[in-house]
N, C-alpha and C. Protein backbone atom coordinates (compact mmCIF):
# COMPACT_ATOMS: atom_id res chain seq x y z
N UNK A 1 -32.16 -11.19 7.65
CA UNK A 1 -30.86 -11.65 7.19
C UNK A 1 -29.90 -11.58 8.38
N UNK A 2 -29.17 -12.97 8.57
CA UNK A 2 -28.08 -12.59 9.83
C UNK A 2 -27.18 -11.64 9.51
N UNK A 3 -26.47 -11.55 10.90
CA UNK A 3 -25.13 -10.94 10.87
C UNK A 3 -24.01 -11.61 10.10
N UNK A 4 -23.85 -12.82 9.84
CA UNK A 4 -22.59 -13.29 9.12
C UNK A 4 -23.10 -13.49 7.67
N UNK A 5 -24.20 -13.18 7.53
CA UNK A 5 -24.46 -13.25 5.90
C UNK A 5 -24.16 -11.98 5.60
N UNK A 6 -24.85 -10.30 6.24
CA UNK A 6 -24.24 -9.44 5.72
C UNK A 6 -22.76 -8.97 5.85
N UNK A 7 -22.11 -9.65 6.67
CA UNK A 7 -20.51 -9.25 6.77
C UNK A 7 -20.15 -10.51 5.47
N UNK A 8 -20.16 -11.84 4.82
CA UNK A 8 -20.16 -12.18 3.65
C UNK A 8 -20.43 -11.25 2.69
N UNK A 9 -21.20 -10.75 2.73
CA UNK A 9 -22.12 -9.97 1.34
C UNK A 9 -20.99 -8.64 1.48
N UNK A 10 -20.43 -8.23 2.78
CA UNK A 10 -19.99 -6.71 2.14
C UNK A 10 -18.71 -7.30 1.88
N UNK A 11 -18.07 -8.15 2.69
CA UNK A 11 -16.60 -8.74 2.35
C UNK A 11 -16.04 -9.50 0.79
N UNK A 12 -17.10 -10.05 0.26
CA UNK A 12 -17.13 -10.72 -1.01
C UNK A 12 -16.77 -10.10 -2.20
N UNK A 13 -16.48 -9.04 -2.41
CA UNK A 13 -16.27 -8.39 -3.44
C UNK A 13 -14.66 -8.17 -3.36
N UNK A 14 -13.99 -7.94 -2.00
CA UNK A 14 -12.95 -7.85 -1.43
C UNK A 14 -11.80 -8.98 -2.27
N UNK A 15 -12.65 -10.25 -2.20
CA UNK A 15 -11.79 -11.92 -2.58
C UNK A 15 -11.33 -11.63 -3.64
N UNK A 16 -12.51 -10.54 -4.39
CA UNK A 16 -11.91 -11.02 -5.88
C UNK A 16 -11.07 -9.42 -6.27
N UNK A 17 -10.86 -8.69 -5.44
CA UNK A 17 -10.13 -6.98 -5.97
C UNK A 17 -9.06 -7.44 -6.33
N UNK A 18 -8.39 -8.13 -6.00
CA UNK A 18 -6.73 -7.71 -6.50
C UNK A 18 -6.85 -8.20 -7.80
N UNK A 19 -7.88 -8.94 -8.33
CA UNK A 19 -7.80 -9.63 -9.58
C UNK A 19 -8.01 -8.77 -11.13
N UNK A 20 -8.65 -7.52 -10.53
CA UNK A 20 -9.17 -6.23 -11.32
C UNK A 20 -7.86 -5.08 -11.33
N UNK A 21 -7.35 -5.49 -10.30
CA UNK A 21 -6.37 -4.47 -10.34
C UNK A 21 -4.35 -5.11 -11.13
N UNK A 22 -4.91 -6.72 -11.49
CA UNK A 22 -3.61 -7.15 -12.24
C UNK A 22 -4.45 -7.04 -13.60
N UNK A 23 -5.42 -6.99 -14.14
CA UNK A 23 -5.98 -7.06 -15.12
C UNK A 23 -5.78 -6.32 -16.48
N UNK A 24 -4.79 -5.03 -15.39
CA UNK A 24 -4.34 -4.05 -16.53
C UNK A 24 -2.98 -4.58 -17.20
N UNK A 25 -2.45 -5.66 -16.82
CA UNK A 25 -0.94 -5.92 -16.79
C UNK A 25 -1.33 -7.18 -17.60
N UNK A 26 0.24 -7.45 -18.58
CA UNK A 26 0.28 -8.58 -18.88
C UNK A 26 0.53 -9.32 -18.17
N UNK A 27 0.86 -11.33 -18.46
CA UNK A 27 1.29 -12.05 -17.52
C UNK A 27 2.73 -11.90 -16.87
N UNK A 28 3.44 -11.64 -18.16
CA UNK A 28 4.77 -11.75 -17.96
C UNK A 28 5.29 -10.29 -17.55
N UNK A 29 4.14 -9.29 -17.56
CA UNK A 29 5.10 -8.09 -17.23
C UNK A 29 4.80 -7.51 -15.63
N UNK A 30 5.94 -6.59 -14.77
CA UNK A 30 5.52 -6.52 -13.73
C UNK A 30 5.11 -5.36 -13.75
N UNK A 31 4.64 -5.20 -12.18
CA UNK A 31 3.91 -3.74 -12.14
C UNK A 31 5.13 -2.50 -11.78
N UNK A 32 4.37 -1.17 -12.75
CA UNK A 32 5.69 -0.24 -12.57
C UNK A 32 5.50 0.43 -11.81
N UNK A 33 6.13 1.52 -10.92
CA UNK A 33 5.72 2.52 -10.13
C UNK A 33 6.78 3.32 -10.56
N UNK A 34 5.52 4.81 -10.55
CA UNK A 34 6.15 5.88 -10.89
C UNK A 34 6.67 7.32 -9.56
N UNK A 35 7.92 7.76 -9.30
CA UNK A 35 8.20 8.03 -8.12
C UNK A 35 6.97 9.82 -8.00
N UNK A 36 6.35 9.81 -7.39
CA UNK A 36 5.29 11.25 -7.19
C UNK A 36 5.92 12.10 -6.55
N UNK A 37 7.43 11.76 -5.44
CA UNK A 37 8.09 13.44 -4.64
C UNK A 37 8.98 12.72 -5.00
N UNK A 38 9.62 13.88 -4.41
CA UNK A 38 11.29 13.58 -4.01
C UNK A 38 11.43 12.60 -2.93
N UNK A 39 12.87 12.39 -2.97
CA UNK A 39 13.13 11.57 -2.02
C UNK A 39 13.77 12.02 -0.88
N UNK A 40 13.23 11.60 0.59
CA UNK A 40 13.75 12.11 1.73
C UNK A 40 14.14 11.26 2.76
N UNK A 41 15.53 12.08 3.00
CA UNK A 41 16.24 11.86 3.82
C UNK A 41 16.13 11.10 5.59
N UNK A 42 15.55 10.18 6.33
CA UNK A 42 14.86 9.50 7.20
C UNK A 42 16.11 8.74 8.09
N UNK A 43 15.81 9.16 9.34
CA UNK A 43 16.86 8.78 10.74
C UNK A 43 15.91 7.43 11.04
N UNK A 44 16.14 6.30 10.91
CA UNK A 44 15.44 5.52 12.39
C UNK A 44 16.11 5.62 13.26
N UNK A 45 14.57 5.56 14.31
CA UNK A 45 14.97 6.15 15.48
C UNK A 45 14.24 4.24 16.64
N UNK A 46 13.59 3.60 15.82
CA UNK A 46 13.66 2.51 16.57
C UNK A 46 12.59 1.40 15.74
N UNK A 47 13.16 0.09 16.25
CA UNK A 47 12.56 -1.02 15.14
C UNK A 47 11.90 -1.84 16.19
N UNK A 48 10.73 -2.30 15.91
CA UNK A 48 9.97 -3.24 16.94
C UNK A 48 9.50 -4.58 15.71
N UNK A 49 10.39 -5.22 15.98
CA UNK A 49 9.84 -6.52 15.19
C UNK A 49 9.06 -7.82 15.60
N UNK A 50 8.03 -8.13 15.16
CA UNK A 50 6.69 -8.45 15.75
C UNK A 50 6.26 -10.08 14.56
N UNK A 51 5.94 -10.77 15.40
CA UNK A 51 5.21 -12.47 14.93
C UNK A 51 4.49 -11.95 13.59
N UNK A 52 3.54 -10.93 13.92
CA UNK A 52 2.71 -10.69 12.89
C UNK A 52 2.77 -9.29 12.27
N UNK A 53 3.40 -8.36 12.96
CA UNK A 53 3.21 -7.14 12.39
C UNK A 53 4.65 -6.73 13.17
N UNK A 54 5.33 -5.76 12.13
CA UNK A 54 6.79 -5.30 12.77
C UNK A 54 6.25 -3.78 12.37
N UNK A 55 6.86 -2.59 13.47
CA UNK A 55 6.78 -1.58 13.18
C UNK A 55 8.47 -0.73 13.28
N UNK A 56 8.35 0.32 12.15
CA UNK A 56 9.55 1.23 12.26
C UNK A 56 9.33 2.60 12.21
N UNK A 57 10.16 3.48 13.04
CA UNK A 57 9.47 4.75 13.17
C UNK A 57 10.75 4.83 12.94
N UNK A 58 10.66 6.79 11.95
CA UNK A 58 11.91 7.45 11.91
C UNK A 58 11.42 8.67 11.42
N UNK A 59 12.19 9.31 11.66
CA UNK A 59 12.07 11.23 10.98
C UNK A 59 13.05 11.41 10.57
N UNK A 60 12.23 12.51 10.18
CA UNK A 60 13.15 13.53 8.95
C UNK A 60 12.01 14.54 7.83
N UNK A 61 12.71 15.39 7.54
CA UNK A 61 11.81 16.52 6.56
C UNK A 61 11.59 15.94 5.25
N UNK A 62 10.32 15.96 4.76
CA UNK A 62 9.84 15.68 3.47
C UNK A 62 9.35 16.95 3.31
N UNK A 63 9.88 17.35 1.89
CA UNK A 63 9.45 18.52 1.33
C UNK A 63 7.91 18.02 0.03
N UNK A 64 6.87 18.58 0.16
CA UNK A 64 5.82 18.42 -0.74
C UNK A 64 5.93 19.40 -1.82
N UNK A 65 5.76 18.57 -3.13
CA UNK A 65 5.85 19.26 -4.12
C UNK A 65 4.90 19.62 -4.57
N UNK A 66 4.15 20.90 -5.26
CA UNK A 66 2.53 20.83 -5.76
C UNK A 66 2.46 20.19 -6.86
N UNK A 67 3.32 19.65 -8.13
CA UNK A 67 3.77 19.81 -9.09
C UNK A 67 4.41 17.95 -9.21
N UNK A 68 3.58 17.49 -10.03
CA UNK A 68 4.22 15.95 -9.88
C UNK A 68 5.42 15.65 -10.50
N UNK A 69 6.10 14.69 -10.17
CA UNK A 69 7.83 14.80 -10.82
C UNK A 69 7.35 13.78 -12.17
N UNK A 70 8.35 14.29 -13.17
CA UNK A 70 8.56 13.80 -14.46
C UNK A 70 9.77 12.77 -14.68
């Protein structure tokens, strides 16, 4: 078996994921997200904006909670 048949064969399952993962949702409804920490406080410190990919870096303290928020 070639090389571009097994990179097909492992990639192929890939095409169809996002389709399993709207499957739980109706049409008309969107997806919810639920917040898992707190929210923290973040300095940027510099923005590189890019054709295909932009990056942003910044700090600041995030405190981890053991205990998921309600």
């Amino acid at each position: 078996m070639g090389i571009e048949i097994k990179i097909l064969i492992a990639f192929a399952p890939l095409a169809f994921a996002h389709t399993s993962f709207n499957a739980r949702h109706e049409a008309d409804e969107g997806l919810t997200l639920e917040k898992r920490q707190t929210d923290a406080v973040m300095t940027i410190t510099n923005v590189d904006p890019g054709d295909d990919a932009s990056t942003i870096i910044a700090k600041g303290k995030i405190s981890f909670s053991p205990e998921p928020l309600d």
